[in-house]
C-alpha atoms as a PDB file:
ATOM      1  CA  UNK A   1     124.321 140.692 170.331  1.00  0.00           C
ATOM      2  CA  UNK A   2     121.985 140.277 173.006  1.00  0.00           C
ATOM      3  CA  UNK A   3     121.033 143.017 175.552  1.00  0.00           C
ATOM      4  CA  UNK A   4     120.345 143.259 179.326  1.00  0.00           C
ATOM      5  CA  UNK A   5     118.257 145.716 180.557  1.00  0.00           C
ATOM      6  CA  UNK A   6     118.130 146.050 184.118  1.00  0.00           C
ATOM      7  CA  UNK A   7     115.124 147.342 185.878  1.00  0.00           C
ATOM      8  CA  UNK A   8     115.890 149.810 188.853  1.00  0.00           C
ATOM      9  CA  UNK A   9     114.244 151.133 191.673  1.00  0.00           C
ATOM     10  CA  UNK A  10     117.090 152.892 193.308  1.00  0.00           C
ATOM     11  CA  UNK A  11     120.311 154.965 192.166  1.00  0.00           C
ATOM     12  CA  UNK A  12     122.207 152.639 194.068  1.00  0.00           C
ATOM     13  CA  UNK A  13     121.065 149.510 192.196  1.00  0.00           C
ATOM     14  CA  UNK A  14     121.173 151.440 188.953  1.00  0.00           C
ATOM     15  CA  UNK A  15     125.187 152.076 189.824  1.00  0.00           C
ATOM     16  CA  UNK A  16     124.888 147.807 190.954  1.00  0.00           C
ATOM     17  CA  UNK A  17     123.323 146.807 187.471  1.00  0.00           C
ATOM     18  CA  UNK A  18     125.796 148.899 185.677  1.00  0.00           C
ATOM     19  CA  UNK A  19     128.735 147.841 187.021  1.00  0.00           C
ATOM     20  CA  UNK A  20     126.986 143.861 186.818  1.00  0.00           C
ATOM     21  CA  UNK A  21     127.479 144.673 183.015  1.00  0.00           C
ATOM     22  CA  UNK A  22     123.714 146.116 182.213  1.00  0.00           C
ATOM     23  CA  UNK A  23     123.348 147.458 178.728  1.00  0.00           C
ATOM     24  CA  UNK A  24     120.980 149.707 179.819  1.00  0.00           C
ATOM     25  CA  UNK A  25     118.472 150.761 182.768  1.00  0.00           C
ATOM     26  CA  UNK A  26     114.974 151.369 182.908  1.00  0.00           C
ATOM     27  CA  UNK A  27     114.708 153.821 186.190  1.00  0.00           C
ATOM     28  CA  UNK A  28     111.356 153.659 188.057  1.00  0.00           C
ATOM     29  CA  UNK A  29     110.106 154.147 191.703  1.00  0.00           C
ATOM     30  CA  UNK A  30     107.120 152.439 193.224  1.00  0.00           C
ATOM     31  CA  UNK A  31     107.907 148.847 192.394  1.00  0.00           C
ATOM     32  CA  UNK A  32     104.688 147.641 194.679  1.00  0.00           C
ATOM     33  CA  UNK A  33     102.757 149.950 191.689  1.00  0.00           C
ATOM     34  CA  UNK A  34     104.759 148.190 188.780  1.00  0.00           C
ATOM     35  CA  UNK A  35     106.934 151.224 188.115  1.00  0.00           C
ATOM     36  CA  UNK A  36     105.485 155.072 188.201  1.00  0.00           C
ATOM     37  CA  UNK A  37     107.754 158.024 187.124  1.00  0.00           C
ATOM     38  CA  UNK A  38     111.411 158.484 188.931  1.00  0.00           C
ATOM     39  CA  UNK A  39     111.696 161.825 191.454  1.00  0.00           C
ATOM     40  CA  UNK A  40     113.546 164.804 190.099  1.00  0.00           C
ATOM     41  CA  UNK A  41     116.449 163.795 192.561  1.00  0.00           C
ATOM     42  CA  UNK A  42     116.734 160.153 191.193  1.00  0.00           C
ATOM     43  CA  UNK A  43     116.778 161.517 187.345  1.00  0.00           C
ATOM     44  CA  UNK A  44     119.479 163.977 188.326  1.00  0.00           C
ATOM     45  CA  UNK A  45     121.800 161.255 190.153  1.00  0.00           C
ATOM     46  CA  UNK A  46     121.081 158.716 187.797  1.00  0.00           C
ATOM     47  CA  UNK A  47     122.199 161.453 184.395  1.00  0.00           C
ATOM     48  CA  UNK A  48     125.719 161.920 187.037  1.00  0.00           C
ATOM     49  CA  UNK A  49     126.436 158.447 187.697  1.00  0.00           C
ATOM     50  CA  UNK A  50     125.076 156.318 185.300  1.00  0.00           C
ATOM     51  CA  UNK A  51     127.203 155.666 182.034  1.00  0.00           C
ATOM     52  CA  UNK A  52     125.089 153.165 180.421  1.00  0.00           C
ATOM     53  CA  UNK A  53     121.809 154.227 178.673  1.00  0.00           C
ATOM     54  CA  UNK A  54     118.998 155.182 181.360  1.00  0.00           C
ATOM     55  CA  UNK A  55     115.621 155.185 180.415  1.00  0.00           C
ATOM     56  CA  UNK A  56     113.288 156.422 183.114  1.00  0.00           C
ATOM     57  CA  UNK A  57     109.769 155.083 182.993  1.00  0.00           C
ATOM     58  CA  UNK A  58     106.573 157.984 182.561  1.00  0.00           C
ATOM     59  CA  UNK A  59     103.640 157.071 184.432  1.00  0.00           C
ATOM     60  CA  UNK A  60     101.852 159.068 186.781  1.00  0.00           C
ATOM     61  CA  UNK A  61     100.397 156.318 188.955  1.00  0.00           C
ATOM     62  CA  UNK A  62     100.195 152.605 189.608  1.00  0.00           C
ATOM     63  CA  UNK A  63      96.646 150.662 188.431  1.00  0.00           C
ATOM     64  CA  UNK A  64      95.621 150.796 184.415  1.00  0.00           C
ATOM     65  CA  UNK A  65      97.109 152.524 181.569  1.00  0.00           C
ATOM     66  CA  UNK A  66      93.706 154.738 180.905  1.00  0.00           C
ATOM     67  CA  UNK A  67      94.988 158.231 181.610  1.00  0.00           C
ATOM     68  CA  UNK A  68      93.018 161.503 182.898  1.00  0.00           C
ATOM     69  CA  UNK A  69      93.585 164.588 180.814  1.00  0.00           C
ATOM     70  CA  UNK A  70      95.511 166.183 184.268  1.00  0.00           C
ATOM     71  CA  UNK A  71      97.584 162.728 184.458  1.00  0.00           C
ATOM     72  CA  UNK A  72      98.286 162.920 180.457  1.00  0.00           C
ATOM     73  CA  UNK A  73      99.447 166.647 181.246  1.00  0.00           C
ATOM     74  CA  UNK A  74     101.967 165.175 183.996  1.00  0.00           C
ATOM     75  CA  UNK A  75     103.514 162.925 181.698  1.00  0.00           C
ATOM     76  CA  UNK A  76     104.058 165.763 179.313  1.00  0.00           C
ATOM     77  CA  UNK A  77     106.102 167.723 181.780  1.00  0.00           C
ATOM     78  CA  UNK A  78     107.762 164.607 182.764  1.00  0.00           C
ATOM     79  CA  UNK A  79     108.918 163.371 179.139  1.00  0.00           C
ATOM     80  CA  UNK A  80     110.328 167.208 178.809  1.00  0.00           C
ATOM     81  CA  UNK A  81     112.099 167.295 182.138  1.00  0.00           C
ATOM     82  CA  UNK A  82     113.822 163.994 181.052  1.00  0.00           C
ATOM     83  CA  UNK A  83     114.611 165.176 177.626  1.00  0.00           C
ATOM     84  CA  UNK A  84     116.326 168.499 179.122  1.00  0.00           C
ATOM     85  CA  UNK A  85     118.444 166.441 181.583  1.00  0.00           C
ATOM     86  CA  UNK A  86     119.635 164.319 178.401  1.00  0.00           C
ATOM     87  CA  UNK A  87     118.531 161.180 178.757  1.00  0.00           C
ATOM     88  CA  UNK A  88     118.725 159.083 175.414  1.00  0.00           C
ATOM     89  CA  UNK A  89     115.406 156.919 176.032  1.00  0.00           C
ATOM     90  CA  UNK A  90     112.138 156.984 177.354  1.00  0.00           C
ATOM     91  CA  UNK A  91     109.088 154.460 178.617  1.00  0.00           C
ATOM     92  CA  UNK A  92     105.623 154.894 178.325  1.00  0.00           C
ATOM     93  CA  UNK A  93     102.200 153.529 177.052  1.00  0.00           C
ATOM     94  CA  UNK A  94      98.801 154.484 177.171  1.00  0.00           C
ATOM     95  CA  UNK A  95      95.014 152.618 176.617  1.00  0.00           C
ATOM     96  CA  UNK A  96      92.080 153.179 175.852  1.00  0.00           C
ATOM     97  CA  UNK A  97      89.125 151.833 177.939  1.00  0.00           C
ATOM     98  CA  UNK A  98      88.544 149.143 175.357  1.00  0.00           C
ATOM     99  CA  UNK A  99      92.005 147.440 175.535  1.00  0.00           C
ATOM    100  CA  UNK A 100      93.415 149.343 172.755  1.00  0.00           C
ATOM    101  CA  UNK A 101      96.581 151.254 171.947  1.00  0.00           C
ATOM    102  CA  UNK A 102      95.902 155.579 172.975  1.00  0.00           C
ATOM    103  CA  UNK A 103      96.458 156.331 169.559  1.00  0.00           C
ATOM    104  CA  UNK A 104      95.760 159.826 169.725  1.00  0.00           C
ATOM    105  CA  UNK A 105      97.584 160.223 173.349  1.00  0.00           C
ATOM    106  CA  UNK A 106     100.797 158.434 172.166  1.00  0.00           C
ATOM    107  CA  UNK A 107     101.412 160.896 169.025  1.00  0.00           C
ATOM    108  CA  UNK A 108     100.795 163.842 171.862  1.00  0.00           C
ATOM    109  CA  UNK A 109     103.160 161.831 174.150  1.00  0.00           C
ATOM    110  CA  UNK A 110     105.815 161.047 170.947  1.00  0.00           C
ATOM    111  CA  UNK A 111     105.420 164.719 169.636  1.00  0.00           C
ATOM    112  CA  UNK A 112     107.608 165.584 172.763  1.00  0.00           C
ATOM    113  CA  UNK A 113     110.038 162.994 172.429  1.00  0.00           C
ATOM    114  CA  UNK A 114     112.165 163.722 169.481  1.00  0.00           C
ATOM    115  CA  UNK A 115     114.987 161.426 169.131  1.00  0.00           C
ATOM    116  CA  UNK A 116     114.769 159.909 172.523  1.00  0.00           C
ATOM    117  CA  UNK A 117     114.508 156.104 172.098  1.00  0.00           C
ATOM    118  CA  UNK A 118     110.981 155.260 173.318  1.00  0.00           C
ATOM    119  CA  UNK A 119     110.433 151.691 174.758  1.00  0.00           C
ATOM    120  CA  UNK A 120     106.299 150.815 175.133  1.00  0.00           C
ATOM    121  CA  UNK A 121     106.120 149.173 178.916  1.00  0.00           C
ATOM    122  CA  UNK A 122     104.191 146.230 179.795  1.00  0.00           C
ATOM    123  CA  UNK A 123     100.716 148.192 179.070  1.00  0.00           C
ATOM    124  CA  UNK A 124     101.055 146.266 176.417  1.00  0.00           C
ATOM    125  CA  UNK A 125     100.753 143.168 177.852  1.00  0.00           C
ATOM    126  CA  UNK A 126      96.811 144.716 179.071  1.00  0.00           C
ATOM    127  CA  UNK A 127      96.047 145.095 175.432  1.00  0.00           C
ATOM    128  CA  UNK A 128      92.927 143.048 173.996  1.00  0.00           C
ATOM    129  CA  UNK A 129      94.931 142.349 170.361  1.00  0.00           C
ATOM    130  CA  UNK A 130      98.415 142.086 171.167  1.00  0.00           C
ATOM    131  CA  UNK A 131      98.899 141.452 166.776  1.00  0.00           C
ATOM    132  CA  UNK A 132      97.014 145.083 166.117  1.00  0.00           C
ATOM    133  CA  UNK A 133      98.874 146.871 169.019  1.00  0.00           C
ATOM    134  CA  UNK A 134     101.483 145.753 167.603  1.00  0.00           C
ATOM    135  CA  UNK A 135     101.042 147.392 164.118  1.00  0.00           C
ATOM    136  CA  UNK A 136      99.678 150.140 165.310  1.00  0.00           C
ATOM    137  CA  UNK A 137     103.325 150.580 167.413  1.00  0.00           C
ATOM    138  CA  UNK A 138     105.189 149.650 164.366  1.00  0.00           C
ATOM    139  CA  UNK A 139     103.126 152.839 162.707  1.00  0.00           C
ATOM    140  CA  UNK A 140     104.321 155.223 165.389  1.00  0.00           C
ATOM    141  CA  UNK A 141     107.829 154.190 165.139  1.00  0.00           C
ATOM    142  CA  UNK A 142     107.857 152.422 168.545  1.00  0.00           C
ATOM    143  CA  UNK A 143     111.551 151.412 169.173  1.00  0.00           C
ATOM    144  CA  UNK A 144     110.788 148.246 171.663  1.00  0.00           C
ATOM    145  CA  UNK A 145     108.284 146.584 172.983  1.00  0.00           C
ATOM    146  CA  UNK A 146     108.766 144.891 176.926  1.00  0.00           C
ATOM    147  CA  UNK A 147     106.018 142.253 177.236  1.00  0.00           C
ATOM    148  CA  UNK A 148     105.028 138.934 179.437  1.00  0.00           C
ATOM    149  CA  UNK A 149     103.334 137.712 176.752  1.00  0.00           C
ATOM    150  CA  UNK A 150     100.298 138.441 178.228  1.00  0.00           C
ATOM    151  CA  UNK A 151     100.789 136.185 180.834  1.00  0.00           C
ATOM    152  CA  UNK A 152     101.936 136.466 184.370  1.00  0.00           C
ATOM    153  CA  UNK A 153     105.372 135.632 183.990  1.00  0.00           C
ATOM    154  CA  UNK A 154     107.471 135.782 180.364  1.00  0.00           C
ATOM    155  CA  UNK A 155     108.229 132.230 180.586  1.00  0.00           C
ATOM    156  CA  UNK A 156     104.296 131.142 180.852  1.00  0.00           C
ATOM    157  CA  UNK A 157     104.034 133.514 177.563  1.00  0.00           C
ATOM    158  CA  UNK A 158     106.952 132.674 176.059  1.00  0.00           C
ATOM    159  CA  UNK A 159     105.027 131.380 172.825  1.00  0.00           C
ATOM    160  CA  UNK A 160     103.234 134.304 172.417  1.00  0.00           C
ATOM    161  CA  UNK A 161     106.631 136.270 172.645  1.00  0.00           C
ATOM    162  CA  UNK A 162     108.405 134.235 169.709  1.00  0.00           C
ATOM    163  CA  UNK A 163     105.052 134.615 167.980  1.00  0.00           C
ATOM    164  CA  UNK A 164     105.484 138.483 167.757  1.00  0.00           C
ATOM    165  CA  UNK A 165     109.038 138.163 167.857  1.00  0.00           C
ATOM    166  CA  UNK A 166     108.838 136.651 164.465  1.00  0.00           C
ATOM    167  CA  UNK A 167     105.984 138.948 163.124  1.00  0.00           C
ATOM    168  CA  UNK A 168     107.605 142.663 164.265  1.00  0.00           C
ATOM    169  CA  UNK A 169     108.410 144.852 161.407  1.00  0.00           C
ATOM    170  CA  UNK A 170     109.818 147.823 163.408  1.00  0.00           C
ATOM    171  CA  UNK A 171     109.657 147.099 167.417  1.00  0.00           C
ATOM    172  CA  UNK A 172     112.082 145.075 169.052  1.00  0.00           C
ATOM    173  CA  UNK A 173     110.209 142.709 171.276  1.00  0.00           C
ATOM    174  CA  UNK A 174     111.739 142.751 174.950  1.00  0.00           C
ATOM    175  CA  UNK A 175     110.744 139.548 177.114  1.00  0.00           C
ATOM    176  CA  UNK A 176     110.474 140.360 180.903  1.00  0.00           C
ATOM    177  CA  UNK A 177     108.841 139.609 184.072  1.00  0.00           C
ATOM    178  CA  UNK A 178     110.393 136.479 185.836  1.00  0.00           C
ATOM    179  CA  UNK A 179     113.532 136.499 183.484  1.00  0.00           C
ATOM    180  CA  UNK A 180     116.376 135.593 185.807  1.00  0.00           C
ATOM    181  CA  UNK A 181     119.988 133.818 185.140  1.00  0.00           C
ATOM    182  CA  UNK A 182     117.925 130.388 185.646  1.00  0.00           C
ATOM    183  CA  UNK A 183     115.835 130.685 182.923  1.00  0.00           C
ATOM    184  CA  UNK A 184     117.533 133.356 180.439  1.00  0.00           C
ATOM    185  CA  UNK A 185     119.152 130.844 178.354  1.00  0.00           C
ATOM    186  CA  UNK A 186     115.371 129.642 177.596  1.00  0.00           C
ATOM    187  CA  UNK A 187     114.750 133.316 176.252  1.00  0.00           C
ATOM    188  CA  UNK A 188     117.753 133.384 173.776  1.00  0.00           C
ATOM    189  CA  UNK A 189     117.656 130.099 172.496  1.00  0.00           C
ATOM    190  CA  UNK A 190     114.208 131.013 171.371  1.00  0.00           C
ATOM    191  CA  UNK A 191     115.828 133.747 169.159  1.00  0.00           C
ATOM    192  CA  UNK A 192     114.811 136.778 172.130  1.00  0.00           C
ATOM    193  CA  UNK A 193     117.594 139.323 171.732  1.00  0.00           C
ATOM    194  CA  UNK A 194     116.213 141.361 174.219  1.00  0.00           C
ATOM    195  CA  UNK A 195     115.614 140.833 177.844  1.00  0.00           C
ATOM    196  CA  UNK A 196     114.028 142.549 180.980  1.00  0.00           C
ATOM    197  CA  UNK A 197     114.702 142.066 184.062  1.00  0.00           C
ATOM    198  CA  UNK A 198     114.796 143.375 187.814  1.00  0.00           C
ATOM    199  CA  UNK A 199     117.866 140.839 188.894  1.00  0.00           C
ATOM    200  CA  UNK A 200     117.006 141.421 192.162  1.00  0.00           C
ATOM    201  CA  UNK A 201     116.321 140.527 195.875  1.00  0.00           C
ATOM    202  CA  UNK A 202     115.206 141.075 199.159  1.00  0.00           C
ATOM    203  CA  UNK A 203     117.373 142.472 201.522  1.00  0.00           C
ATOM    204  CA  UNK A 204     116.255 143.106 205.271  1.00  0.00           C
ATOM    205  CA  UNK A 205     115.695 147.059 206.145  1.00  0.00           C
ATOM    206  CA  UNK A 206     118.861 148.741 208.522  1.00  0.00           C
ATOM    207  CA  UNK A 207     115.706 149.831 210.756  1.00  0.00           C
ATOM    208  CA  UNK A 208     116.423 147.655 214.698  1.00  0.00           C
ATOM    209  CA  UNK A 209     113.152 148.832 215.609  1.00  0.00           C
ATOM    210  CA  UNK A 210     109.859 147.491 214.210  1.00  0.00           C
ATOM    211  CA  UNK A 211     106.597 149.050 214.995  1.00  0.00           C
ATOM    212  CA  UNK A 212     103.996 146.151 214.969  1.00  0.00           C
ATOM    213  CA  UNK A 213     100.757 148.437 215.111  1.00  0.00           C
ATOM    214  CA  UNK A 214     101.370 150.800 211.995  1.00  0.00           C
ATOM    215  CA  UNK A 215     102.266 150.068 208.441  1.00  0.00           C
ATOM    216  CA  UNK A 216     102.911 152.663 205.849  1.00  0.00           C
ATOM    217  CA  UNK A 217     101.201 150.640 203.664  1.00  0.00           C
ATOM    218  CA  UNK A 218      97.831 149.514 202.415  1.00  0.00           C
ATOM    219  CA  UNK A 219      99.198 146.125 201.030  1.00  0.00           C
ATOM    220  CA  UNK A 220      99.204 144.094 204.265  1.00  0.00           C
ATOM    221  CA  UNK A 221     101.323 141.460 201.834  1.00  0.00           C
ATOM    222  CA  UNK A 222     104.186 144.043 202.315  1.00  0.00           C
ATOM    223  CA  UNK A 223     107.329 143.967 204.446  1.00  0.00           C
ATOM    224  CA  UNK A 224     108.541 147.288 204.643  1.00  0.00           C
ATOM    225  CA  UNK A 225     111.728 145.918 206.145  1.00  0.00           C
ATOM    226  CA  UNK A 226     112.368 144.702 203.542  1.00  0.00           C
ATOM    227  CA  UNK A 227     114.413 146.712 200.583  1.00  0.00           C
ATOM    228  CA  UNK A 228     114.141 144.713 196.966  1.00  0.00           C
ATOM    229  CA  UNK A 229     117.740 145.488 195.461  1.00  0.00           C
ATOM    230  CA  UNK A 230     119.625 144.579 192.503  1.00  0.00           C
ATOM    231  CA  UNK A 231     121.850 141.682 192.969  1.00  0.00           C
ATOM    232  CA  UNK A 232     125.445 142.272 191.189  1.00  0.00           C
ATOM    233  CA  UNK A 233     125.796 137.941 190.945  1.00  0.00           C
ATOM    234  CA  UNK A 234     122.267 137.891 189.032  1.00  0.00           C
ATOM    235  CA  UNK A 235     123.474 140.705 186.945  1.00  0.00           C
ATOM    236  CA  UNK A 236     126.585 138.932 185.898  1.00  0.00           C
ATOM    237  CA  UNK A 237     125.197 135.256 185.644  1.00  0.00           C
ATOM    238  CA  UNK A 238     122.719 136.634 183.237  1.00  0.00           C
ATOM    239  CA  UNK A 239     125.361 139.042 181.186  1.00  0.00           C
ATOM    240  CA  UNK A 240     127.732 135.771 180.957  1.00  0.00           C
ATOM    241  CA  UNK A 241     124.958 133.612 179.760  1.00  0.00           C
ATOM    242  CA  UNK A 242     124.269 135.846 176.980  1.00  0.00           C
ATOM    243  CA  UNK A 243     127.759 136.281 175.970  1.00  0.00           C
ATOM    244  CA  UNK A 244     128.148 132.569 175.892  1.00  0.00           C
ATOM    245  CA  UNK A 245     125.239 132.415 173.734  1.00  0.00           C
ATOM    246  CA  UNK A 246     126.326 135.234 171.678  1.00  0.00           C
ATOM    247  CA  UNK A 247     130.161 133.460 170.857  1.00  0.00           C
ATOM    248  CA  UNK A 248     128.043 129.648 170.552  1.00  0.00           C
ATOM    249  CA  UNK A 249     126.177 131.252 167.659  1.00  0.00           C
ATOM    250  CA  UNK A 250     129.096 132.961 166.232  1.00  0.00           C
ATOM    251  CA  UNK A 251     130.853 129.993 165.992  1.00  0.00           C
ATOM    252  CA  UNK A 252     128.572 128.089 164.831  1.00  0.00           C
END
């Protein structure tokens, strides 16, 4: 069958997706950086509240996938940390400078991860040969793969996601970026059994007063009264869509 995995900024939206019927949660912070590593405090709340599989995100910073050697030793300590807490999965990536897959840095990165379940984030989607990065994952026993298709949005690189979908040998390809209850049914007719997505919305901030001449931020596109959370009716649409595709085939 089909799975759902929810991505989560928040404990509280990790407790919405799960109870929305999630199979499992990918646990970042920074969404306006596309996901960096999840505090101590939301790692420890998430292994008490969560029931479904968590997989917290490693990656020490917004911007590329090319890692410093002080950045590569952050992710070390953070894969451990997560391993001691018992997680069961993991996500990470690395590049190098050309495009390619970190060989070298994932085996160091993998060497620490035992038999967590390790999922290979959307670096992927920066790679220059998405067909050789995706041997070369195959090779180091990469459990899934979460890509666009190498395109802004899954559904624009939807062909490029049946196209490895079909050639895997070992990954699972995971579509996501834009996957929503609208257009999941697109997804799993294609044959996608697994799918990404941040089910979410924009909710306005608690805060009554607004200070118009400071921003905590340097992206002037940002409203920070506004909180992005995870929206328990997406959540369901998209977990009933998948069941009714699930029962269609089996009956057929």
């Amino acid at each position: 069958m089909p799975t759902l995995e929810i991505c989560c900024y928040d404990i509280e939206s990790a407790i919405t997706a799960q109870d929305g019927g999630a199979d499992r949660i990918e646990l970042c912070s920074g969404r306006y950086d596309g996901g960096v590593t999840p505090s101590y405090g939301a790692l420890i709340k998430a292994h008490k509240f969560i029931s479904v599989p968590v997989h917290p995100i490693v990656r020490p910073r917004g911007g590329d996938f090319y890692y410093s050697q002080s950045e590569i030793a952050t992710m070390k300590s953070d894969i451990s940390l997560i391993k001691e807490l018992g997680f069961k999965g993991i996500v990470l990536g690395a590049l190098e400078t050309d495009g390619s897959i970190d060989i070298l840095i994932m085996r160091k990165l993998l060497a620490l991860t035992s038999d967590l379940s390790v999922t290979f984030h959307r670096a992927f989607d920066m790679c220059r040969d998405p067909f050789t990065a995706l041997k070369q994952l195959a090779d180091l026993g990469i459990d899934r793969i979460l890509t666009s298709g190498q395109q802004s949005t899954a559904e624009q690189g939807l062909p490029l996601i049946i196209e490895l979908n079909e050639k895997t040998t070992g990954p699972r390809i995971m579509a996501g970026c834009g996957i929503n209850s609208n257009n999941i049914k697109t997804f799993l007719d294609a044959g996608i059994k697994d799918i990404h997505s941040s089910a979410g919305k924009y909710q306005p901030s608690y805060m009554q007063y607004h200070n118009p001449n400071v921003s905590m931020s340097q992206n002037t596109q940002q409203n920070e009264y506004l909180n992005y959370q995870v929206d328990p009716d997406i959540v369901v649409a998209m977990k009933e869509q998948i069941r009714y595709t699930n029962n269609t085939l089996f009956i057929g």
